[in-house]
Protein backbone atom coordinates (compact mmCIF):
# COMPACT_ATOMS: atom_id res chain seq x y z
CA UNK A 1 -25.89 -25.79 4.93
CA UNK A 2 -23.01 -23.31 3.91
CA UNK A 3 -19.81 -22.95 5.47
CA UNK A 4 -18.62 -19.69 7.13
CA UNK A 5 -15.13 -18.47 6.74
CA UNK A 6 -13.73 -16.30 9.10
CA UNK A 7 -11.86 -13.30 8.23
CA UNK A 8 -8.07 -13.72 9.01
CA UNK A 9 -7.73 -10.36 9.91
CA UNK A 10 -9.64 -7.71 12.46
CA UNK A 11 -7.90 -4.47 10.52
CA UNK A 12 -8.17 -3.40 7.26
CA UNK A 13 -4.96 -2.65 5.31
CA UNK A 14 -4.64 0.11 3.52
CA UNK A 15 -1.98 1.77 1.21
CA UNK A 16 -0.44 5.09 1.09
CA UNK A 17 0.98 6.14 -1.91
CA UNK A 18 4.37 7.50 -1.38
CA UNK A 19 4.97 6.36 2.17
CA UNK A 20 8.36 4.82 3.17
CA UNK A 21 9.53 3.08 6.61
CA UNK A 22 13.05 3.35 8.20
CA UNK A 23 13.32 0.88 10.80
CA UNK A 24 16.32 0.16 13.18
CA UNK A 25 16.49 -3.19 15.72
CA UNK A 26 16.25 -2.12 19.07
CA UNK A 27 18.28 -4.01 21.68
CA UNK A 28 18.55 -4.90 25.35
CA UNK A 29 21.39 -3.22 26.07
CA UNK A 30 22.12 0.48 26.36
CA UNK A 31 23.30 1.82 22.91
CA UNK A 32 20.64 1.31 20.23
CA UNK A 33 21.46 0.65 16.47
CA UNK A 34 20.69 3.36 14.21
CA UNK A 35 17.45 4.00 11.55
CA UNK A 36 18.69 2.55 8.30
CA UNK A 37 19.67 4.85 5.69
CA UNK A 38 17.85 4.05 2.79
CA UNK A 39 14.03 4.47 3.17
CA UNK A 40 12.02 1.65 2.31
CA UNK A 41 8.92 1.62 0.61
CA UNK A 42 5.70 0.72 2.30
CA UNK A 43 3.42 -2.49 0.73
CA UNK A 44 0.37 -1.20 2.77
CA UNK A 45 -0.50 -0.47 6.80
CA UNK A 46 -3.59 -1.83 9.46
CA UNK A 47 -3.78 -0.27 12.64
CA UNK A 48 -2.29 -3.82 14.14
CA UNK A 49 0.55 -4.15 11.22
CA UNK A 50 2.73 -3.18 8.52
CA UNK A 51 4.24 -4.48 5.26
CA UNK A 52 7.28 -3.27 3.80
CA UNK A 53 10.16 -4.33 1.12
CA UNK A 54 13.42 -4.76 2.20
CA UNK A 55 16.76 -5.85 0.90
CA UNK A 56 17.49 -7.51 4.31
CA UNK A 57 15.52 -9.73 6.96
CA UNK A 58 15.35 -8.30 10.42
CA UNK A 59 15.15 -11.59 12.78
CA UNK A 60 12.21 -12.63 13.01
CA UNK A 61 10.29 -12.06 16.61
CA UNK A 62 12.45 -8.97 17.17
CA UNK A 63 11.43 -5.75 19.04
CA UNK A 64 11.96 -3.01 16.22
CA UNK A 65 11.05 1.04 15.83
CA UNK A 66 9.74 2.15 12.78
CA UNK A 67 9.91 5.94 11.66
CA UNK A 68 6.76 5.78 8.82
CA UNK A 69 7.36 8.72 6.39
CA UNK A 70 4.11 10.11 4.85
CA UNK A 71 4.07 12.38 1.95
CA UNK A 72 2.05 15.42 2.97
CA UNK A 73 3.67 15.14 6.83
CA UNK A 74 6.91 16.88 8.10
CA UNK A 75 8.04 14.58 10.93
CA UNK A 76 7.71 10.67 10.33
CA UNK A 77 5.38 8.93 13.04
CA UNK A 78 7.66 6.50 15.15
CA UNK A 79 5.96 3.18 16.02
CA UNK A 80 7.20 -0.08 17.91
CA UNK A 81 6.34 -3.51 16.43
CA UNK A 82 7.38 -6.97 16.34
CA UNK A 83 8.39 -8.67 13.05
CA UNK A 84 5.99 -11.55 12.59
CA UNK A 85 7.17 -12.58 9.17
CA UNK A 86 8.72 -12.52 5.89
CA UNK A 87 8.79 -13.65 2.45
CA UNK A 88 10.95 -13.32 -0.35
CA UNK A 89 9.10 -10.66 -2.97
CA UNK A 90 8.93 -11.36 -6.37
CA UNK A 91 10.03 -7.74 -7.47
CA UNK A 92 13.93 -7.77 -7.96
CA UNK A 93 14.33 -4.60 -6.64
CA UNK A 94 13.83 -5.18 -3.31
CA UNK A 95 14.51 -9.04 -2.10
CA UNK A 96 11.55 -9.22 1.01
CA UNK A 97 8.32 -8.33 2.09
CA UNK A 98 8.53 -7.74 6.02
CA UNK A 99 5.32 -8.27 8.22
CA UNK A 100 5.09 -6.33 11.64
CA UNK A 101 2.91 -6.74 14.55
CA UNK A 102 2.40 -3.17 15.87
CA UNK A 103 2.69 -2.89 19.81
CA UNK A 104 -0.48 -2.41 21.41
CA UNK A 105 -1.28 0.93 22.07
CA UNK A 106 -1.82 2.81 25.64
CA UNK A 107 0.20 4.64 28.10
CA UNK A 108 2.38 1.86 29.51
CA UNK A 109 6.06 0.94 28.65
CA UNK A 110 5.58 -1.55 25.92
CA UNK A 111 2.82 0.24 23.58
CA UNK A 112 2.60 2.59 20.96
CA UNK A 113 0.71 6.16 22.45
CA UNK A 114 -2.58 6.51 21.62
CA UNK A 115 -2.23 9.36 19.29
CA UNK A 116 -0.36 6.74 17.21
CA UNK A 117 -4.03 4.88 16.42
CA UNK A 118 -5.61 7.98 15.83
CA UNK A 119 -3.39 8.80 13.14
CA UNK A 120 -3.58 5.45 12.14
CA UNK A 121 -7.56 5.71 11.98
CA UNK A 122 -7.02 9.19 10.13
CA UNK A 123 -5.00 7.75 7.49
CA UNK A 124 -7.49 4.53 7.27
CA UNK A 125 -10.13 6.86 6.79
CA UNK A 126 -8.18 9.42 4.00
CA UNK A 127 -6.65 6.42 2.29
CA UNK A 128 -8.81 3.13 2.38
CA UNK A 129 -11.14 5.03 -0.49
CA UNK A 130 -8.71 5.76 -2.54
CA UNK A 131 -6.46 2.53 -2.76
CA UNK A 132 -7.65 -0.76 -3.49
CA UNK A 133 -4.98 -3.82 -2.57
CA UNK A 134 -2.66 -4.59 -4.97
CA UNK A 135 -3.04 -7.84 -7.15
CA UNK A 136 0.64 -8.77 -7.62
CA UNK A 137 1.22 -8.93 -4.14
CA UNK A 138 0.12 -12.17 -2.20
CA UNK A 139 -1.80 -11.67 0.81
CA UNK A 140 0.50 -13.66 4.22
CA UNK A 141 -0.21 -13.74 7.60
């Protein structure tokens, strides 16, 4: 009898060629930081995560908002997340690879909006045919 595996994830990841993420840490107090300045480039998206290179580590388990600039799109689509992980990345341009929970999405305080994961699902559906995962990357949590 043959072992089943279990897929590790729920949500497909997907790249987008051209897209880049500014992020900023968000705080508990009033004055928040600001986006970054340099835009980063996105490793690929899932409508429950991201993956991006980065020359720094944001701590891990922190609250962040990400702006996610797409090529074809005028105004960036701002999402909350949590950063889950990171790894150093084998490329010497950019030192990390940083892994993001995205909020849950609904109308409370604490979620991305709806219209956030139907964008998502867009973007699944206009770019999951035309990029495959890259092989030089290593899959993580």
């Amino acid at each position: 009898m043959g072992e089943m595996s279990l897929e590790k994830r729920l949500c497909v990841r997907f790249q987008i060629p051209g897209a880049e993420i500014k992020y900023r840490k968000e705080s508990t107090f009033f004055k928040k930081s600001d986006f970054g300045s340099e835009p980063l480039p996105l490793i690929d998206l899932s409508r429950g995560g991201i993956r991006f290179f980065a020359h720094e580590i944001p701590k891990f388990d922190s609250h962040i908002t990400l702006r996610l600039f797409l090529p074809d799109e005028p105004a960036p689509l701002v999402i909350e997340g949590i950063v889950r992980w990171y790894s150093p990345n084998p490329d010497a341009r950019y030192k990390y690879q940083i892994g993001v929970q995205l909020l849950p999405y609904g109308e409370s305080k604490n979620h991305n909006p709806p219209e956030i994961l139907e964008k998502i699902v867009a973007l699944e559906d206009r770019f999951l045919s035309e990029t495959e995962p890259p092989d030089n990357i290593p899959e993580t949590v």
